[in-house]
C-alpha atoms as a PDB file:
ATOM      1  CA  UNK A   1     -64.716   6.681 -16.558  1.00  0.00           C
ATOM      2  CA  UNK A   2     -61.539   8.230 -15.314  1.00  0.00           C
ATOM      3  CA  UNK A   3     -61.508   6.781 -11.753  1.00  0.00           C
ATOM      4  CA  UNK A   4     -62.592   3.123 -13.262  1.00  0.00           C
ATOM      5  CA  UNK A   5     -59.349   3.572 -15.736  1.00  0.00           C
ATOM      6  CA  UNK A   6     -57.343   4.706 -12.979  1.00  0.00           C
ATOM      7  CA  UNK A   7     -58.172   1.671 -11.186  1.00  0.00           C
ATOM      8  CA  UNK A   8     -57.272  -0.450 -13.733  1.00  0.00           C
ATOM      9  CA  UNK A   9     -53.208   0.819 -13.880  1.00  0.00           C
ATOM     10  CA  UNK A  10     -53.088   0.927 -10.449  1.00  0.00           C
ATOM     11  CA  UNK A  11     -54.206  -2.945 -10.833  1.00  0.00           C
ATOM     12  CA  UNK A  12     -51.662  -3.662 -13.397  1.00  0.00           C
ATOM     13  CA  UNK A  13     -49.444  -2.107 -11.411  1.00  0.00           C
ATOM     14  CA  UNK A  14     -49.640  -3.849  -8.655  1.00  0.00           C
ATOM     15  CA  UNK A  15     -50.090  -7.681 -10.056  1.00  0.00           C
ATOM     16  CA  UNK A  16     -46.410  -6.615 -11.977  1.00  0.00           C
ATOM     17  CA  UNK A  17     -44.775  -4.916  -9.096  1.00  0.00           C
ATOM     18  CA  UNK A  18     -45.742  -8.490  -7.055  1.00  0.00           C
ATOM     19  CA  UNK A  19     -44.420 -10.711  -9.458  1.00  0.00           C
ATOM     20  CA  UNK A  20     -41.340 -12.797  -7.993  1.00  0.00           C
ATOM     21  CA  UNK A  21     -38.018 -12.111 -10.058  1.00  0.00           C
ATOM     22  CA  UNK A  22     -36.380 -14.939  -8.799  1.00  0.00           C
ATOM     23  CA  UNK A  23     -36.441 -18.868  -9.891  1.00  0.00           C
ATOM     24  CA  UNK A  24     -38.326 -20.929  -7.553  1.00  0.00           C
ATOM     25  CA  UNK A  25     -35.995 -23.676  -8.055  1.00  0.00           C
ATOM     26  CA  UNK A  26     -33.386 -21.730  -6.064  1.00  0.00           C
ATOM     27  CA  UNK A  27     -32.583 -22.744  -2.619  1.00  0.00           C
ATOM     28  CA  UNK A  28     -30.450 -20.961   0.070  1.00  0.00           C
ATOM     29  CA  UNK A  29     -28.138 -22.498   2.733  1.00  0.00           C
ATOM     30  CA  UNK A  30     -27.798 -20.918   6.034  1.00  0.00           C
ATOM     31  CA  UNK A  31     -24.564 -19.765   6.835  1.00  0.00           C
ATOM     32  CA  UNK A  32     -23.494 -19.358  10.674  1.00  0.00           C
ATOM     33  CA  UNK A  33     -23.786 -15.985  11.526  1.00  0.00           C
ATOM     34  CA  UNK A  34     -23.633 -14.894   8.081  1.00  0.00           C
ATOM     35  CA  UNK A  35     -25.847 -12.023   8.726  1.00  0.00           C
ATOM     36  CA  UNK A  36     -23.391 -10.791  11.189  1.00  0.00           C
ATOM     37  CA  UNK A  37     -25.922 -10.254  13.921  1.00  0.00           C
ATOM     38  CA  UNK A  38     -24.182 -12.436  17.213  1.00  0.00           C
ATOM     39  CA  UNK A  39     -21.617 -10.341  18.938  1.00  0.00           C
ATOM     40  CA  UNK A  40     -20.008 -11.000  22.677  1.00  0.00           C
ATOM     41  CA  UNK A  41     -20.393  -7.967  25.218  1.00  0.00           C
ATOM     42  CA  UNK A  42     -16.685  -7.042  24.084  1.00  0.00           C
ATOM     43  CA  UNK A  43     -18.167  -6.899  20.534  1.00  0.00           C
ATOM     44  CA  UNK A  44     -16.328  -9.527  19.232  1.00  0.00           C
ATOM     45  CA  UNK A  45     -17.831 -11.437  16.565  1.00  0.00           C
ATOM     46  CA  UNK A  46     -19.215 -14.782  17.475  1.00  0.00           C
ATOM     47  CA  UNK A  47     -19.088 -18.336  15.555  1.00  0.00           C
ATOM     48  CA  UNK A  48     -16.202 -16.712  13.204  1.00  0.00           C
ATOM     49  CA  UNK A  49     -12.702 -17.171  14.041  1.00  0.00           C
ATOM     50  CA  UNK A  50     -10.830 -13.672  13.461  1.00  0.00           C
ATOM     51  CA  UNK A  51      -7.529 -11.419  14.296  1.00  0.00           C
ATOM     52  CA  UNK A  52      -9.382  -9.111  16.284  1.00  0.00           C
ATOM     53  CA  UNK A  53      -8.586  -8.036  19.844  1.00  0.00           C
ATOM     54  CA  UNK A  54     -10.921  -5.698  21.374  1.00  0.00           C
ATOM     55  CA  UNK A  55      -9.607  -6.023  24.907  1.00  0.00           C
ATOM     56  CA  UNK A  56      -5.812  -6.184  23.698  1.00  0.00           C
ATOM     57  CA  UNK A  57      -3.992  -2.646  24.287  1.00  0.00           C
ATOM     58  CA  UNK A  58      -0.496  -2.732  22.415  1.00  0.00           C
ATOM     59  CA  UNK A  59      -0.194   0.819  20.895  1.00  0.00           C
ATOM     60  CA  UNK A  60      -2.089   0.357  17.657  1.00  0.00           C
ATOM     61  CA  UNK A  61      -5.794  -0.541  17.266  1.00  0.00           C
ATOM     62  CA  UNK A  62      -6.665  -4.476  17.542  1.00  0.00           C
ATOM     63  CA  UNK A  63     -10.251  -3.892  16.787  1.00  0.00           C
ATOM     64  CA  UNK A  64     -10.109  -4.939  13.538  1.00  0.00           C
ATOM     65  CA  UNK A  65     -13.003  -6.902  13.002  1.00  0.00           C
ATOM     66  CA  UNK A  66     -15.915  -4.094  14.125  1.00  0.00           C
ATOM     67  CA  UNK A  67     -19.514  -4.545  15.172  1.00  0.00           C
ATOM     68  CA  UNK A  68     -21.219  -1.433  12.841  1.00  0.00           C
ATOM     69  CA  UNK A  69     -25.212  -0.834  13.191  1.00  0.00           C
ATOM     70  CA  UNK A  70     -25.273   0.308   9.881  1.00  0.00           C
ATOM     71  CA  UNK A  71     -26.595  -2.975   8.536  1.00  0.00           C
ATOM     72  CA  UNK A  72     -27.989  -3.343   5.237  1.00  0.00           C
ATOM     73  CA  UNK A  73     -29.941  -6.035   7.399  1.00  0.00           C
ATOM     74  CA  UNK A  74     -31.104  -6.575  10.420  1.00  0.00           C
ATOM     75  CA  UNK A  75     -29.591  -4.843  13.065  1.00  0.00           C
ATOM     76  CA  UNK A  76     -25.566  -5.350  12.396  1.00  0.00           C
ATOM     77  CA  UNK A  77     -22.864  -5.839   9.837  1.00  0.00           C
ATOM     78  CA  UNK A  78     -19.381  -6.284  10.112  1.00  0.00           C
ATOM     79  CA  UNK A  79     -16.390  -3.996   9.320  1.00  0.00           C
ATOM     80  CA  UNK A  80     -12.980  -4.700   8.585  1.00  0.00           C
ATOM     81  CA  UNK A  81     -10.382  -2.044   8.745  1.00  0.00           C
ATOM     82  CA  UNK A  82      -6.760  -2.147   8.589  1.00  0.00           C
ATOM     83  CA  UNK A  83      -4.517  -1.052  11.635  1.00  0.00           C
ATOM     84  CA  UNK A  84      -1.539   0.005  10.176  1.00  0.00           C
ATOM     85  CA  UNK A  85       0.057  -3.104  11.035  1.00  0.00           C
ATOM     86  CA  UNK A  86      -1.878  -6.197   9.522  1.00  0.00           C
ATOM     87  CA  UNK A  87      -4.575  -6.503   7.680  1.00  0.00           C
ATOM     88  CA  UNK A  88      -8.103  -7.787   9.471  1.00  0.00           C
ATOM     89  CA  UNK A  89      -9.804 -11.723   8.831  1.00  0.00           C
ATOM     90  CA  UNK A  90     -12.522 -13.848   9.836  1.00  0.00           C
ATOM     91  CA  UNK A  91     -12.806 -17.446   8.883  1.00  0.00           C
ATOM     92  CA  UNK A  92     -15.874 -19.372   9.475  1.00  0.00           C
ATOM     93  CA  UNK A  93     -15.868 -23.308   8.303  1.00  0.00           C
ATOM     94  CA  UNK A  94     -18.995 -25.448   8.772  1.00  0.00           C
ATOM     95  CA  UNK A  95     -20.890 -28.506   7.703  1.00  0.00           C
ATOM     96  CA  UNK A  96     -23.255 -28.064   4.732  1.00  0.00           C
ATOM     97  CA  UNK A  97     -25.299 -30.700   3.089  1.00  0.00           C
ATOM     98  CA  UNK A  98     -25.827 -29.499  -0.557  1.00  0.00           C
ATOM     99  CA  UNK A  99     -23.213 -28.168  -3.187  1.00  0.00           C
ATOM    100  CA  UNK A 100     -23.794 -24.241  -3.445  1.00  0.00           C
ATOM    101  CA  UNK A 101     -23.831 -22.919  -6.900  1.00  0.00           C
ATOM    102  CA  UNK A 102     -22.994 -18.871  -5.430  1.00  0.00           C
ATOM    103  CA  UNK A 103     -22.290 -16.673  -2.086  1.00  0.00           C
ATOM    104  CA  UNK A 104     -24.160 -13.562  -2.112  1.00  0.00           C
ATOM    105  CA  UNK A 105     -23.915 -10.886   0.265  1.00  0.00           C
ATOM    106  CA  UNK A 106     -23.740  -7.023   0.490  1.00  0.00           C
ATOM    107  CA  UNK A 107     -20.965  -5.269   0.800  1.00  0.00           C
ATOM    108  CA  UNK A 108     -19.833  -1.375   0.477  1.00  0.00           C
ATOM    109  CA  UNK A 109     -16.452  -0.629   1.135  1.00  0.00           C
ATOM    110  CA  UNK A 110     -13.338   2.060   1.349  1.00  0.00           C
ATOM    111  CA  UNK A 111     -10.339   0.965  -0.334  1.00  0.00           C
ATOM    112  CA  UNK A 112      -7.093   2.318  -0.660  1.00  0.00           C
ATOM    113  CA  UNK A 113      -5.449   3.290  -4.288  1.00  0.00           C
ATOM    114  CA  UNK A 114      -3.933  -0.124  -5.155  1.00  0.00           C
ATOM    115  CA  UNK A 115      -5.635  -1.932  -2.504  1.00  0.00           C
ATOM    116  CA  UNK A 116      -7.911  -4.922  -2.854  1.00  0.00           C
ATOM    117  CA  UNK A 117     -10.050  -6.706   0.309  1.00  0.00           C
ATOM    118  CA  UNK A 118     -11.431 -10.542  -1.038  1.00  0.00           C
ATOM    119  CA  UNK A 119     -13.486 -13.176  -0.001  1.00  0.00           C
ATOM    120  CA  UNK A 120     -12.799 -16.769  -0.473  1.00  0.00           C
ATOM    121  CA  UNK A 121     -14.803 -19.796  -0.351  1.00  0.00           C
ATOM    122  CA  UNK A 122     -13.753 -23.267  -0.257  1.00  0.00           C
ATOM    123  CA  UNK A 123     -16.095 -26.380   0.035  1.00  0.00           C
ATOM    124  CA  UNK A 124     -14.351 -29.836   0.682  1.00  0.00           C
ATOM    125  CA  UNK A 125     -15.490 -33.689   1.021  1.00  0.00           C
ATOM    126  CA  UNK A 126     -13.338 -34.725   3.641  1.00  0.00           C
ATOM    127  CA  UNK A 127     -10.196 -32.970   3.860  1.00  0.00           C
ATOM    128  CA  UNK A 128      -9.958 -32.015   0.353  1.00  0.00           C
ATOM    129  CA  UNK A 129     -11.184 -29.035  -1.376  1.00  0.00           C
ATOM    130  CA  UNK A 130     -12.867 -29.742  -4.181  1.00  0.00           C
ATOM    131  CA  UNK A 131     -14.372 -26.638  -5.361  1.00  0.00           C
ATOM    132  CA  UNK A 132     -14.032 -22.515  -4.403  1.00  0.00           C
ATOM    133  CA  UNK A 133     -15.222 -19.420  -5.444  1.00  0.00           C
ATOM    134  CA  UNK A 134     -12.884 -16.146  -5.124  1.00  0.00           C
ATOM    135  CA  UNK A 135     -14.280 -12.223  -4.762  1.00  0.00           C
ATOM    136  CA  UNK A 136     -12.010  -9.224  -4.910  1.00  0.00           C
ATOM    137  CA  UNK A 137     -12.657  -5.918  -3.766  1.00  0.00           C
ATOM    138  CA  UNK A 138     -10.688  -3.037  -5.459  1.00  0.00           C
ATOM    139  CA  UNK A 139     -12.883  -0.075  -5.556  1.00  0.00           C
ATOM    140  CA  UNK A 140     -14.687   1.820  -2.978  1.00  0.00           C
ATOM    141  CA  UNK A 141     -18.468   2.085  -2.901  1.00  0.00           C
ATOM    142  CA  UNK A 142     -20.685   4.395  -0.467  1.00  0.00           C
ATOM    143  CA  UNK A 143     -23.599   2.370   0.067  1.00  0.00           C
ATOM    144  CA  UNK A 144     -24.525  -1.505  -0.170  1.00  0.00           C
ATOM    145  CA  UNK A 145     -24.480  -3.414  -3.396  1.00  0.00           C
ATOM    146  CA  UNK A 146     -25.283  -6.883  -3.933  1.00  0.00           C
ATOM    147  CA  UNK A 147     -22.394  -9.746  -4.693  1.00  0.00           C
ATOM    148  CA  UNK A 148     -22.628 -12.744  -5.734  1.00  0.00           C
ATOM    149  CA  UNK A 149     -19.621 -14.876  -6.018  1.00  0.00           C
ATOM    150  CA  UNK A 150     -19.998 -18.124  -8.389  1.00  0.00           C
ATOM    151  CA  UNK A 151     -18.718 -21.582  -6.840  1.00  0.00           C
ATOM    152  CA  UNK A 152     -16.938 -23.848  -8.955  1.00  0.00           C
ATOM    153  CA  UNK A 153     -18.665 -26.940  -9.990  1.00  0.00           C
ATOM    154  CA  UNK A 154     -16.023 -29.965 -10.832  1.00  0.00           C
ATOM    155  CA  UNK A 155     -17.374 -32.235  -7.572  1.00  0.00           C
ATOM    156  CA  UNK A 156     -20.958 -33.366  -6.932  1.00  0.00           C
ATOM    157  CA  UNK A 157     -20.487 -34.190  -2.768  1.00  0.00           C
ATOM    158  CA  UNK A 158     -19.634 -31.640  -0.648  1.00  0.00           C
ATOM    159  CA  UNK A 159     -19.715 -31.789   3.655  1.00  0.00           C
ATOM    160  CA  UNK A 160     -18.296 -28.528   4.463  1.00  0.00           C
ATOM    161  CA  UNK A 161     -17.430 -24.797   3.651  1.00  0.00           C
ATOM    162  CA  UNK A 162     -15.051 -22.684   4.404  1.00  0.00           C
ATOM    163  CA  UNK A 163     -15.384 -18.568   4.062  1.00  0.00           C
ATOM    164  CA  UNK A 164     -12.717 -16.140   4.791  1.00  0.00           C
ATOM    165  CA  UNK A 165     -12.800 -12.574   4.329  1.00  0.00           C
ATOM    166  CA  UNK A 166      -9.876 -10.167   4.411  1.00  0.00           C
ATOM    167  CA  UNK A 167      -9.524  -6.734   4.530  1.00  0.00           C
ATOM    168  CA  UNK A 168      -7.071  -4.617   2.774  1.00  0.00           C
ATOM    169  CA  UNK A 169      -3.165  -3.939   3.192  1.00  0.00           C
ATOM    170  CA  UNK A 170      -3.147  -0.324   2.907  1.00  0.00           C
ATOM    171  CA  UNK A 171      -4.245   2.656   5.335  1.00  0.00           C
ATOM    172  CA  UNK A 172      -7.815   3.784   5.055  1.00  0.00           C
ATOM    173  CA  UNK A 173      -9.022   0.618   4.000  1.00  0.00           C
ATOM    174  CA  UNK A 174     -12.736  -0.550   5.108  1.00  0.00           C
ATOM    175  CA  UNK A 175     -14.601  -3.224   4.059  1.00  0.00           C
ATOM    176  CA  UNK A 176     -18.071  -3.727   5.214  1.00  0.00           C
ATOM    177  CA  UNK A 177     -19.862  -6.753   5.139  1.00  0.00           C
ATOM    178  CA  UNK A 178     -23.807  -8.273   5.997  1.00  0.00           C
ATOM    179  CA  UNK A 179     -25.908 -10.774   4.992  1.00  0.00           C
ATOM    180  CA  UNK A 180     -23.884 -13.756   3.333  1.00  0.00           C
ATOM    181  CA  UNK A 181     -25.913 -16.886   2.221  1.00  0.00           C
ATOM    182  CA  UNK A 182     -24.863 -19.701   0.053  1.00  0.00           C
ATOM    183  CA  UNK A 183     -27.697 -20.201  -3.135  1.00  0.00           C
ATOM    184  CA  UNK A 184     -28.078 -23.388  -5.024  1.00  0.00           C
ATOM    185  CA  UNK A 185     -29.766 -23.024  -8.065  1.00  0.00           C
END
């Protein structure tokens, strides 16, 4: 009797710990690189425009924009430190077909008393943005969390996006990024 009630929980177990949490009327959108996983050979992030310099040698660090293993997925993630002298970006616009409702992502992140690192989305029709979504970082967390950033809704047609990330203004700041995908729910 005890192993056939044992059975039983580990069943119900099971069927609950299967059970999707999500909506199955939520779609994702790619982003470019949004996992963070295409470097160069210099480690220089690829697809994203950024102020990074790993092969310039002024007497301050231009490596802003860092290739770091510890991924929360896959096999990289991307870090963004300040130098001392300016604070570190990456911009990545591209054509999208739907209206996104949220970015999520993962980020954990060392920032400086009174600092703040953000990430900004903008989705246009044409040349005019139409709707954006704003993310500010002012505390510093260890390990990964989940973010999701909610999109503005005003326009119905959208043809591109437009995400830029930006580390902080103050010493010691790091900001640590992986996995960014648009949802449309």
């Amino acid at each position: 009797m005890k192993v056939k009630t044992q059975s039983i929980i580990i069943l119900v177990m099971l069927t609950f710990l299967s059970c999707k949490k999500e909506s199955n009327n939520q779609q994702t959108i790619a982003i470019p690189n949004g996992d963070f996983e295409q470097w160069d050979n210099n480690q220089d992030l690829l697809i994203w425009q950024t102020n990074s310099c790993s092969a310039c040698v002024p007497p301050f660090e231009t490596n802003i924009v860092q290739q770091v293993t510890n991924a929360e997925n896959g096999k990289f993630a991307a870090k963004f430190v300040y130098n001392n002298v300016y604070s570190s970006y990456a911009t990545n616009k591209f054509a999208i077909s739907l209206h996104p409702t949220s970015l999520t992502g993962y980020i954990k992140s060392t920032i400086a008393n009174g600092d703040t690192a953000m990430i900004r989305i903008e989705l246009f029709s044409g040349n005019n943005i139409v709707d954006n979504g704003n993310f500010y970082e002012t505390s510093s967390n260890a390990n990964y969390r989940k973010i999701n950033i909610p999109i503005s809704q005003t326009a119905t047609n959208v043809d591109s996006a437009s995400i830029k990330i930006v580390g902080g203004k103050k010493q010691n700041t790091e900001l640590t990024i992986d996995n960014l995908v648009f949802l449309k729910n």
